[in-house]
Protein backbone atom coordinates (compact mmCIF):
# COMPACT_ATOMS: atom_id res chain seq x y z
CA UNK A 1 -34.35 -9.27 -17.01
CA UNK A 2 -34.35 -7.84 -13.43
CA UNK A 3 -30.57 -7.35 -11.95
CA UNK A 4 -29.37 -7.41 -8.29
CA UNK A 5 -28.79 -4.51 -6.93
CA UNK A 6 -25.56 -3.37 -8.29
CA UNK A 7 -23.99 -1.67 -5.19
CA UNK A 8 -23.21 -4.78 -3.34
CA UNK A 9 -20.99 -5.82 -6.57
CA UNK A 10 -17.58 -5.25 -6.83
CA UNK A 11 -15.33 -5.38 -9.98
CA UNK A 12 -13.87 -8.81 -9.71
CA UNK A 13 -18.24 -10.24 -9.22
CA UNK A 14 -19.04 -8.12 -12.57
CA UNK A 15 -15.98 -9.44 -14.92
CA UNK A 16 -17.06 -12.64 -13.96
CA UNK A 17 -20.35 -12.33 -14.96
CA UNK A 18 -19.55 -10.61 -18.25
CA UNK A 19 -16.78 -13.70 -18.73
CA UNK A 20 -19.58 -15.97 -18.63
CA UNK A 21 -21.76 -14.14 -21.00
CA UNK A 22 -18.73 -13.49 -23.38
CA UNK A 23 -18.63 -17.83 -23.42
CA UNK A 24 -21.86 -18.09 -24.00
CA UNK A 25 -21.44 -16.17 -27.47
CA UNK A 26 -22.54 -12.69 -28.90
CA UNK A 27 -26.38 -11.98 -27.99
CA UNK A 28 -28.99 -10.94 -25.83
CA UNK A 29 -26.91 -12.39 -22.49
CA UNK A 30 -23.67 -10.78 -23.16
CA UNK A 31 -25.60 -7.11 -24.35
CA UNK A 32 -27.61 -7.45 -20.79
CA UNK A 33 -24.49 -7.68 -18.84
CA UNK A 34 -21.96 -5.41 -20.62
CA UNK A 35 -25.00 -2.54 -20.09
CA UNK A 36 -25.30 -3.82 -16.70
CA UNK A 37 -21.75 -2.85 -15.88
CA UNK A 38 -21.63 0.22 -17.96
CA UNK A 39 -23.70 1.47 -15.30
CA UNK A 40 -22.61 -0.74 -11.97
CA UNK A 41 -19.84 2.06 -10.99
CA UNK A 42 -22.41 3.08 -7.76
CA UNK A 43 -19.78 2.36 -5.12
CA UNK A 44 -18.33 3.96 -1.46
CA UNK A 45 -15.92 7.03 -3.36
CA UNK A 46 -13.48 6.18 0.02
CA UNK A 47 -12.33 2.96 -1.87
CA UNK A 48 -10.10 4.16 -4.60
CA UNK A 49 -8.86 0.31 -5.55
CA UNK A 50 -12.34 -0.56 -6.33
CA UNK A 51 -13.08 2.77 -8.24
CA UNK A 52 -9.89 1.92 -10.52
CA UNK A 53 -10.70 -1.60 -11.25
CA UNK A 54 -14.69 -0.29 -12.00
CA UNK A 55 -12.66 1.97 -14.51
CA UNK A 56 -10.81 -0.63 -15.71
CA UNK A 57 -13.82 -2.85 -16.16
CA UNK A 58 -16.47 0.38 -17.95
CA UNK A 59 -13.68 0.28 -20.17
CA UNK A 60 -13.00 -3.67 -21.19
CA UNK A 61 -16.88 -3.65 -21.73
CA UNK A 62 -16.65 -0.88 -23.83
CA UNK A 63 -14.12 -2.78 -26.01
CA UNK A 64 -16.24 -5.47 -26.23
CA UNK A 65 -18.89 -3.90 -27.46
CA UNK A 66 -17.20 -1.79 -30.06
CA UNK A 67 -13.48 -3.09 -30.01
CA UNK A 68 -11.60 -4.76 -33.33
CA UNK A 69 -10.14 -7.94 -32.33
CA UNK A 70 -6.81 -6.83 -30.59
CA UNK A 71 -9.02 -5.03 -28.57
CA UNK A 72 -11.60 -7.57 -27.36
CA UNK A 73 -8.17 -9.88 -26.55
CA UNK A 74 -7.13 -7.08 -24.45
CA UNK A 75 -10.77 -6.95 -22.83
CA UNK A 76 -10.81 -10.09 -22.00
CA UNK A 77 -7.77 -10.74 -20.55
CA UNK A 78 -8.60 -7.53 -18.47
CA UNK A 79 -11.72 -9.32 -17.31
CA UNK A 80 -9.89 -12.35 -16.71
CA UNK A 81 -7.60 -10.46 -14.54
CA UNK A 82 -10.16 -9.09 -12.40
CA UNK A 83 -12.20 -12.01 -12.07
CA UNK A 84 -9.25 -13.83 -10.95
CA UNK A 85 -8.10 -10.66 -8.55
CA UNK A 86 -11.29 -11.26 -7.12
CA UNK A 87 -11.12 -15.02 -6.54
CA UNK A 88 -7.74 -14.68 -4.78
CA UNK A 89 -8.64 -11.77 -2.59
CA UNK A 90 -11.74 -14.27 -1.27
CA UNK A 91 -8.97 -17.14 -0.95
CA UNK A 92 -7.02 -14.84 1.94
């Protein structure tokens, strides 16, 4: 499957995608996107916020991948954080 360009996606736009894939179940959709955003961190190196929240995101699809259950709670609720960090900042 062919993904947008990943540059002109920010953190809050990739933990929302991966939130939907997560609700869909394990499979084909959630592996596409969590290796999606393992490699999405191309962004301008002037906007530190964003590089922290990409951090923060690598690493709650990393749990999900690998994680025991504590740790895919924690991943999600990380992703739910950013998604909704996202949906406020577009609310301003």
């Amino acid at each position: 499957m062919a993904k947008p360009n990943c540059a002109a996606e920010n953190a809050a736009h990739l933990a929302g995608r991966i939130l939907v894939a997560w609700k869909l179940g394990p499979g084909p959709v959630l592996e596409d996107e969590l290796d999606y955003a393992s490699g999405a961190a191309v962004l301008d190196r002037r906007d530190t916020l964003e590089m922290e929240k990409m951090e923060l995101l690598e690493g709650a699809a990393e749990s999900l991948r690998n994680g025991r259950q504590g740790q895919v709670r924690a991943a999600v609720r990380i992703l739910e954080h950013l998604a909704g960090a996202g949906a406020s900042e577009l609310s301003r």
